[in-house]
N, C-alpha and C. Protein backbone atom coordinates (compact mmCIF):
# COMPACT_ATOMS: atom_id res chain seq x y z
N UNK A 1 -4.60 7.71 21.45
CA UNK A 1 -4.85 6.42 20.85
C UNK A 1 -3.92 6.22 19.65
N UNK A 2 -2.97 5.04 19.46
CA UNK A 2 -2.52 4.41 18.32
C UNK A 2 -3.08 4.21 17.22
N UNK A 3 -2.46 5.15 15.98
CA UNK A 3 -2.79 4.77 14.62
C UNK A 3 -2.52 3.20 13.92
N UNK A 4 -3.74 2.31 14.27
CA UNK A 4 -3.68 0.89 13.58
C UNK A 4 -3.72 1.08 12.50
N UNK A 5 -3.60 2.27 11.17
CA UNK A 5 -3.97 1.86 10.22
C UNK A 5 -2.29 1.40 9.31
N UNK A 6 -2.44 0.22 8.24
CA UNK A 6 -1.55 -0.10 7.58
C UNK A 6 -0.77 1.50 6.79
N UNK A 7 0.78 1.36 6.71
CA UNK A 7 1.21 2.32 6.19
C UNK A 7 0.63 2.81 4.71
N UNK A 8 -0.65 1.65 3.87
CA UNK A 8 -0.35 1.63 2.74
C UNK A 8 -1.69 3.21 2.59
N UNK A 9 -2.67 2.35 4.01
CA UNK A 9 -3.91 3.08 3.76
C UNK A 9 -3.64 4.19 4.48
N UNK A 10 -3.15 4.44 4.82
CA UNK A 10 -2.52 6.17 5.33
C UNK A 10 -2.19 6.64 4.13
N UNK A 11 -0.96 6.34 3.87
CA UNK A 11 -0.62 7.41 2.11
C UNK A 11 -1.22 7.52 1.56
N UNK A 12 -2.14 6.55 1.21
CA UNK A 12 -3.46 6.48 -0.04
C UNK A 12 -4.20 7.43 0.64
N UNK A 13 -4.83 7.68 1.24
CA UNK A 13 -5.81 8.47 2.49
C UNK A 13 -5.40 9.41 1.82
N UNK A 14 -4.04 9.97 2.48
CA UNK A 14 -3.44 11.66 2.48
C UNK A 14 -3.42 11.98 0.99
N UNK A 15 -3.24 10.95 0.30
CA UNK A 15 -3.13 11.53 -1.18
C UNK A 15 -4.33 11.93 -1.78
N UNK A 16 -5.79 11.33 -1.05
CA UNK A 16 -6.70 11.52 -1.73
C UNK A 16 -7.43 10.88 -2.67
N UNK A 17 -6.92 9.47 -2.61
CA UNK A 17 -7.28 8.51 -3.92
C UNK A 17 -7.91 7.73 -3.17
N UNK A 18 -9.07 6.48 -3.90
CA UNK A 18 -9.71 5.41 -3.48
C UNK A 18 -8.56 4.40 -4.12
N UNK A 19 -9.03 2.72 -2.96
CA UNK A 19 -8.64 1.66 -3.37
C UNK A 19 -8.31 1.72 -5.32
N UNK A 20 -9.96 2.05 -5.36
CA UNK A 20 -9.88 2.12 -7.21
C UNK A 20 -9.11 3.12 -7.94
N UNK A 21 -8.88 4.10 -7.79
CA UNK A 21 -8.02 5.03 -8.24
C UNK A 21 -6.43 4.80 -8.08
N UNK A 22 -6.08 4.47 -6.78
CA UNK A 22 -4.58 3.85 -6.77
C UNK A 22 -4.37 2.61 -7.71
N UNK A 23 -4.93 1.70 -7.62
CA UNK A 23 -5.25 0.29 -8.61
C UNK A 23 -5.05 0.91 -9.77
N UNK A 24 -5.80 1.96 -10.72
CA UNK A 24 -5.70 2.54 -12.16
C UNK A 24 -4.15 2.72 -12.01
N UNK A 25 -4.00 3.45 -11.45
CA UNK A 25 -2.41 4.34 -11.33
C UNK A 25 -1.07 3.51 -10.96
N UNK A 26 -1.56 2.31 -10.51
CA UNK A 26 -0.30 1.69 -10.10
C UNK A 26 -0.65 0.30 -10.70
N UNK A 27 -1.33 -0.72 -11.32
CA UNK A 27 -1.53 -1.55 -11.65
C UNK A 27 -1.57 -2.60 -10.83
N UNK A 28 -1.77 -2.43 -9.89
CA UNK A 28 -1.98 -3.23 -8.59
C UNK A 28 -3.33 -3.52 -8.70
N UNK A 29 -4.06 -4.38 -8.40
CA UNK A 29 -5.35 -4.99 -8.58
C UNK A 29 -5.74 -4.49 -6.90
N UNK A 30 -7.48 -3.86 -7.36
CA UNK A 30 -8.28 -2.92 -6.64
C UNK A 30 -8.10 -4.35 -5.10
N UNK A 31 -8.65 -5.23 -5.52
CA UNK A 31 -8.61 -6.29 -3.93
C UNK A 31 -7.00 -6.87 -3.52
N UNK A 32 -6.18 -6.93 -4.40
CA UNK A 32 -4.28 -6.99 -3.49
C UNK A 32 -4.79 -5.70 -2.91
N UNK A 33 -4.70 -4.60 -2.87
CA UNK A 33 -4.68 -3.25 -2.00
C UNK A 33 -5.64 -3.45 -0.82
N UNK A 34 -6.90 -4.26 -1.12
CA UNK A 34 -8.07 -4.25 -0.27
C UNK A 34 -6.81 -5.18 0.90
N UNK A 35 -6.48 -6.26 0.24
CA UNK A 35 -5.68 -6.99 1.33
C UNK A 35 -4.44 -6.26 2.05
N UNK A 36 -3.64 -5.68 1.24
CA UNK A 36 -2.66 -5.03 2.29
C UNK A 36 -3.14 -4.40 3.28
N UNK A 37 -4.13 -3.58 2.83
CA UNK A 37 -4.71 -2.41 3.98
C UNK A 37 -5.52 -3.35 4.96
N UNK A 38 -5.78 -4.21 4.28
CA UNK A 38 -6.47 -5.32 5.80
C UNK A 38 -5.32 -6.40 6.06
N UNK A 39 -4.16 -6.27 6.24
CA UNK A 39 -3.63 -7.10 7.04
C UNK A 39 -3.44 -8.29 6.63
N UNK A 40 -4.24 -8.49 5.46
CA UNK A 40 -4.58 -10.00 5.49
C UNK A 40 -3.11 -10.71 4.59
N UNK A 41 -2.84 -9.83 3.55
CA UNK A 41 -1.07 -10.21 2.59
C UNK A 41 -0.10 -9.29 2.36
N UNK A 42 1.01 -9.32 2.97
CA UNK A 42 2.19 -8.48 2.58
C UNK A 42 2.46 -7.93 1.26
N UNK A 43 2.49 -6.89 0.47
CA UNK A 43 2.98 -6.41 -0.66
C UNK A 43 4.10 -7.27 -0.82
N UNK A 44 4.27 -7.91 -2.28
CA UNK A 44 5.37 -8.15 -3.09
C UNK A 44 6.58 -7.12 -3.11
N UNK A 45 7.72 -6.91 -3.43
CA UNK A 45 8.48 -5.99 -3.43
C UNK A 45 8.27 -5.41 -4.82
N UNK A 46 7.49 -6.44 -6.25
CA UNK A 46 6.90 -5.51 -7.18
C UNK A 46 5.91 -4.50 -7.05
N UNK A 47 4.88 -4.73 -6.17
CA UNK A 47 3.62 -4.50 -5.91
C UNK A 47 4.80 -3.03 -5.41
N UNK A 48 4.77 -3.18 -4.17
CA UNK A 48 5.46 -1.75 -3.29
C UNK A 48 5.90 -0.85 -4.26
N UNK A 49 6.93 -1.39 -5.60
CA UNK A 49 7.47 -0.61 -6.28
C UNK A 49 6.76 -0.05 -6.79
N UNK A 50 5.52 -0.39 -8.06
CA UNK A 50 4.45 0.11 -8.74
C UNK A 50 3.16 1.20 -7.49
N UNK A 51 2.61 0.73 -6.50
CA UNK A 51 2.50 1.68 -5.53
C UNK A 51 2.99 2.65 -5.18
N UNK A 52 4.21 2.57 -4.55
CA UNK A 52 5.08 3.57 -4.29
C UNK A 52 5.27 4.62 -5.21
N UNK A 53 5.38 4.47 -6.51
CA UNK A 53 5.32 5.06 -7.99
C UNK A 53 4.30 5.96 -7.83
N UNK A 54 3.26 4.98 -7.73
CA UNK A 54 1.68 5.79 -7.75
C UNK A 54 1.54 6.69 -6.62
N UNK A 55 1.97 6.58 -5.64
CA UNK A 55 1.91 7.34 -4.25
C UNK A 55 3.13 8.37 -4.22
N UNK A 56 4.06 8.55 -5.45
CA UNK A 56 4.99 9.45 -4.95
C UNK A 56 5.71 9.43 -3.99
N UNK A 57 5.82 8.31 -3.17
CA UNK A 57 6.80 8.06 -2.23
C UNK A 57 8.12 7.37 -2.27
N UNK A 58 8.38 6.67 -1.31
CA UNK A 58 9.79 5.72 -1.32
C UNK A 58 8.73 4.09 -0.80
N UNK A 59 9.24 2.77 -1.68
CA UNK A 59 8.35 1.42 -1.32
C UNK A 59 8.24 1.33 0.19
N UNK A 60 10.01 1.89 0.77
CA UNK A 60 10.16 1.54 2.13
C UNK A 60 8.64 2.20 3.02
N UNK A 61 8.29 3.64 2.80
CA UNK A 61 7.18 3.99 3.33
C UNK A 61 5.73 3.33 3.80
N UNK A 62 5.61 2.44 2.61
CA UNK A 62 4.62 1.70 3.04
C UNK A 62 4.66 0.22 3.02
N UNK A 63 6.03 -0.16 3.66
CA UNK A 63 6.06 -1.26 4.56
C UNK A 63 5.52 -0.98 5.88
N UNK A 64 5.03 -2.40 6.51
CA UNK A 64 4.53 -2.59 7.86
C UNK A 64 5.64 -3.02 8.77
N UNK A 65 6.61 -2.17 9.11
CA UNK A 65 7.79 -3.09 10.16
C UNK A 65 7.50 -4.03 11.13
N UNK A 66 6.39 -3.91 11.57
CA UNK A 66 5.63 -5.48 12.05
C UNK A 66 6.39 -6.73 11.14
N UNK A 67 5.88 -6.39 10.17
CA UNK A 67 6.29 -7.70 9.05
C UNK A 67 7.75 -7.57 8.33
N UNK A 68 7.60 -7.86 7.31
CA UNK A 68 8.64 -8.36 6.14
C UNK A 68 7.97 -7.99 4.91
N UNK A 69 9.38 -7.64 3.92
CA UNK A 69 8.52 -6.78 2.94
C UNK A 69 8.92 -8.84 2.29
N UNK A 70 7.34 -8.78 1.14
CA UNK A 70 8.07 -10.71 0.80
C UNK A 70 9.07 -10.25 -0.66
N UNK A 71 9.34 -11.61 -0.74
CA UNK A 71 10.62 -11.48 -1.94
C UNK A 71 9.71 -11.60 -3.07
């Protein structure tokens, strides 16, 4: 079976943090995250950056190549 989950809520997952704990750490507001991970709004390319930060990764990681990262 195919992993549907958004790239954002996978990293967050593996890292071990809640919605609320990434939000502290990256300044991303606890419901923008609720929305990426549901599909419902694309990360900003600020948002990705400050995430990505918080997640120790690269922004590109948790884009959805489905979509478009927005400007």
């Amino acid at each position: 079976m195919r992993d549907t989950r958004h790239p954002l809520r996978h990293i967050r997952s593996a890292a071990g943090l809640s919605q609320r704990e990434l939000s502290c750490l990256s300044g991303v507001t606890q419901a923008s995250i609720s929305w990426y991970e549901g599909r419902l709004r694309e990360p900003r390319r600020d948002s990705l950056i400050k995430l990505a930060g918080a997640l120790g990764c690269q922004p590109q990681e948790l884009v959805d190549w489905k979509g478009e990262i927005a400007a």
